[in-house]
Protein backbone atom coordinates (compact mmCIF):
# COMPACT_ATOMS: atom_id res chain seq x y z
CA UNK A 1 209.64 202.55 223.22
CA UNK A 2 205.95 203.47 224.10
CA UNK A 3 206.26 205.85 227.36
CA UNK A 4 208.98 207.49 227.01
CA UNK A 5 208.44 211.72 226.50
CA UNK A 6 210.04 213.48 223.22
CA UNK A 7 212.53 215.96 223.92
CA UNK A 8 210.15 218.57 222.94
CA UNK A 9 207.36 217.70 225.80
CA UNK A 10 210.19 217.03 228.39
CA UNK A 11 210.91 221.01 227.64
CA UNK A 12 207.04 221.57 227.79
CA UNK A 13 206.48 219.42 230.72
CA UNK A 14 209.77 221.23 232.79
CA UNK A 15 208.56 224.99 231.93
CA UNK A 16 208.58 226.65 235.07
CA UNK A 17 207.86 229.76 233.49
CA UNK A 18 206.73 230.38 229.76
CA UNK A 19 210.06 230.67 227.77
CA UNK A 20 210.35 227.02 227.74
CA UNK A 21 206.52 226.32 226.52
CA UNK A 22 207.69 229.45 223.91
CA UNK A 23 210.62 227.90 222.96
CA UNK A 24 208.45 224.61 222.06
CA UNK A 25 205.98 226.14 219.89
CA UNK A 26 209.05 228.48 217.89
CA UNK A 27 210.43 224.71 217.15
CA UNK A 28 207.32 223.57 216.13
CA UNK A 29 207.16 226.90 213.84
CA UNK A 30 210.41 226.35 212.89
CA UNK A 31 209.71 222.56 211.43
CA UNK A 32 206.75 223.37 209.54
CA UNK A 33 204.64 221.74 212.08
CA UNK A 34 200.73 221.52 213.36
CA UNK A 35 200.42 221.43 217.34
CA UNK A 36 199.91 217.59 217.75
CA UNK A 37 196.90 216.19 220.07
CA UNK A 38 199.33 215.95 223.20
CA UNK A 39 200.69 219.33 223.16
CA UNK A 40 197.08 220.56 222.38
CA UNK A 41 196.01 219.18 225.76
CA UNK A 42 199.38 219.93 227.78
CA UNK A 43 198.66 223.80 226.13
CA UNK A 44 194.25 223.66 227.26
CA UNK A 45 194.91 222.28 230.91
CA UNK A 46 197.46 224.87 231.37
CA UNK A 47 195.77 228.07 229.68
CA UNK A 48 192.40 226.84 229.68
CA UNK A 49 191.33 227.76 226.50
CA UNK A 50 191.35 225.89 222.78
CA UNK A 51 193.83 225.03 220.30
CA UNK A 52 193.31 224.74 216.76
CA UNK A 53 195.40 222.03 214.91
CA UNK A 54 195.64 224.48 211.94
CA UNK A 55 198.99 224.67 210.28
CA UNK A 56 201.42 227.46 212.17
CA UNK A 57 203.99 227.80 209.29
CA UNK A 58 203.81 230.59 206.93
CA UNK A 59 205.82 228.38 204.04
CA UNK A 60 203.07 226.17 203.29
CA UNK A 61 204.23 222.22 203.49
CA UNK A 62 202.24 220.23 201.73
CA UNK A 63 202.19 217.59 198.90
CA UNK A 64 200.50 216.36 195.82
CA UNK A 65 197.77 213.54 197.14
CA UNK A 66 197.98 215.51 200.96
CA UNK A 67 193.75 215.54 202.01
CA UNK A 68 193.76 218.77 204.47
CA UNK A 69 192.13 217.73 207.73
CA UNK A 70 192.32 214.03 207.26
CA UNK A 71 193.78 213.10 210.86
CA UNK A 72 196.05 210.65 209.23
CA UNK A 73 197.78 213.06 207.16
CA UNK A 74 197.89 215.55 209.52
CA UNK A 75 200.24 212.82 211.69
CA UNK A 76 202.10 212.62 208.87
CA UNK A 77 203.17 216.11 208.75
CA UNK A 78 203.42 215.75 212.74
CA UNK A 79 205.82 212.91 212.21
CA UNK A 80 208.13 214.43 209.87
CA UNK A 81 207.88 218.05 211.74
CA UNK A 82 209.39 216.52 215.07
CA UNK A 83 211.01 213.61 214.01
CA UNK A 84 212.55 214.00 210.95
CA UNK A 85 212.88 217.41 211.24
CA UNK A 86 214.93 219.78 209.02
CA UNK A 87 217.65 217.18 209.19
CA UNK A 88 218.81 216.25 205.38
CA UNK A 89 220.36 213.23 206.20
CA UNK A 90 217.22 211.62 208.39
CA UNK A 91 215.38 213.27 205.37
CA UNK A 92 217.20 211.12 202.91
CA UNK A 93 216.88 208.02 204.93
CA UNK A 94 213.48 207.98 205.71
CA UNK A 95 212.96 207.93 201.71
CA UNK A 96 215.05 205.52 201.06
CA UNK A 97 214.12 203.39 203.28
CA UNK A 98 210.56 203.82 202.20
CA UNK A 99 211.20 202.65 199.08
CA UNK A 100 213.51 199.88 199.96
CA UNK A 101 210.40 198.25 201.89
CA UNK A 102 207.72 199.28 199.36
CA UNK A 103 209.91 197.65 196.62
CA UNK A 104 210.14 194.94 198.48
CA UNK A 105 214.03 194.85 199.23
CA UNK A 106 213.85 194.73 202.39
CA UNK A 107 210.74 193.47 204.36
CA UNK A 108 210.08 196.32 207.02
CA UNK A 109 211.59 199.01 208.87
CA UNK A 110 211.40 200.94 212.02
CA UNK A 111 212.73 204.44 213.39
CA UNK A 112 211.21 205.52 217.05
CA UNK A 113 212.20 209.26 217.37
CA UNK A 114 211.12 211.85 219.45
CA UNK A 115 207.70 211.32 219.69
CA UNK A 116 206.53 208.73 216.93
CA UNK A 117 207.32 205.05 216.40
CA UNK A 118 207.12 204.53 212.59
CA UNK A 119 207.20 201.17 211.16
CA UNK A 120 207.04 200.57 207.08
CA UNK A 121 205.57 197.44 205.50
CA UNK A 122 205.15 196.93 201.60
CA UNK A 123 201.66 198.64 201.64
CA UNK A 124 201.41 200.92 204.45
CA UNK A 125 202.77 202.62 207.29
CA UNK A 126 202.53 202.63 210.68
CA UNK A 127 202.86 205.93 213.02
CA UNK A 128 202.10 205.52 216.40
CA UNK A 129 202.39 208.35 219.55
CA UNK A 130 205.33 207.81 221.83
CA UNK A 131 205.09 209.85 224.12
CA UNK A 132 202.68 208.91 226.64
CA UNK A 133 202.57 206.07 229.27
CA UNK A 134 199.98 203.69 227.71
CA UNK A 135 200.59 202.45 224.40
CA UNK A 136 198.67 204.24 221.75
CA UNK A 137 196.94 202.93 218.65
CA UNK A 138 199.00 203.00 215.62
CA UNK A 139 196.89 204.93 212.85
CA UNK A 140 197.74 202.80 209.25
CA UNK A 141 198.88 205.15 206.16
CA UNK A 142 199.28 204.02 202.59
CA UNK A 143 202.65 203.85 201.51
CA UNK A 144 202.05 205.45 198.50
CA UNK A 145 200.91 208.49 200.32
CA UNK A 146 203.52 208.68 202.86
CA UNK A 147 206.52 208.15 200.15
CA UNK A 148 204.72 211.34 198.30
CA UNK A 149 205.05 213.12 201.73
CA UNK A 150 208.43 211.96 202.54
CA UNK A 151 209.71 213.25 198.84
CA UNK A 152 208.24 216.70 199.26
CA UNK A 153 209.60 216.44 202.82
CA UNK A 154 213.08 215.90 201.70
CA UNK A 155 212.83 218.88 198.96
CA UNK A 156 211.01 220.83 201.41
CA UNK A 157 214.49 220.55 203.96
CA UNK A 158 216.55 220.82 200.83
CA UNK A 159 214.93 224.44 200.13
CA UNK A 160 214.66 225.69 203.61
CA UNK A 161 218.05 224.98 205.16
């Protein structure tokens, strides 16, 4: 549902102080995750200064086929850091699923979390912002790269929780 806010800029947007707008970026720390483009310009209007998009974990997700700095990727890894999360079971799903649509078992499927609508078609993906009041433009993955992603994803949660 394009304008509704994830739970995660609703605690960003709220912050009176700074232990909320802390607490945000220790999740994002927490998942594995890059700041996404949102939170970068919630975090510049407020401080007035730049954010990079640079990875802030110290563990390293990544997997085989993943082209650092491609903007696409880099929603992937958004995607699964605040939607998916460290959650085994939405982990597990989110595979399967994949590959129920890329082989063709079932035609397409959809999840809107937090802050992402995904939808999954036989050859690609779609991720598209949902957090904002105007729709956003979906940016199209292959679905060969994002079941590589969601696979290391799912080991990745297996290891770390």
């Amino acid at each position: 549902m394009p304008g509704r806010l994830s739970r995660l800029g609703k605690m960003w947007q709220k912050s009176a102080g700074s232990c909320h707008r802390e607490g945000a970026v220790r999740l994002l720390q927490q998942q594995g995750g890059v700041f996404p483009d949102w939170l970068c310009r919630v975090w510049k209007q407020q401080n007035q200064h730049s954010v990079s998009h640079t990875p802030m974990n110290g563990n390293g997700f990544d997997w085989p086929g993943r082209l650092g700095g491609n903007p696409a990727h880099d929603l992937v890894i958004a995607y699964l850091t605040i939607d998916i999360q460290k959650n085994a079971q939405w982990a597990e799903e989110l595979l399967q699923k994949t590959r129920e649509v890329k082989s063709g078992q079932i035609s397409s499927w959809e999840r809107i979390g937090n802050a992402y609508w995904l939808r999954l078609f036989p050859d690609h993906v779609e991720i598209e912002e949902d957090y904002t009041e105007e729709t956003g433009e979906a940016i199209k993955i292959a679905i060969n790269d994002f079941e590589a992603a969601a696979a290391a994803w799912q080991e990745f949660v297996r290891q770390h929780t």
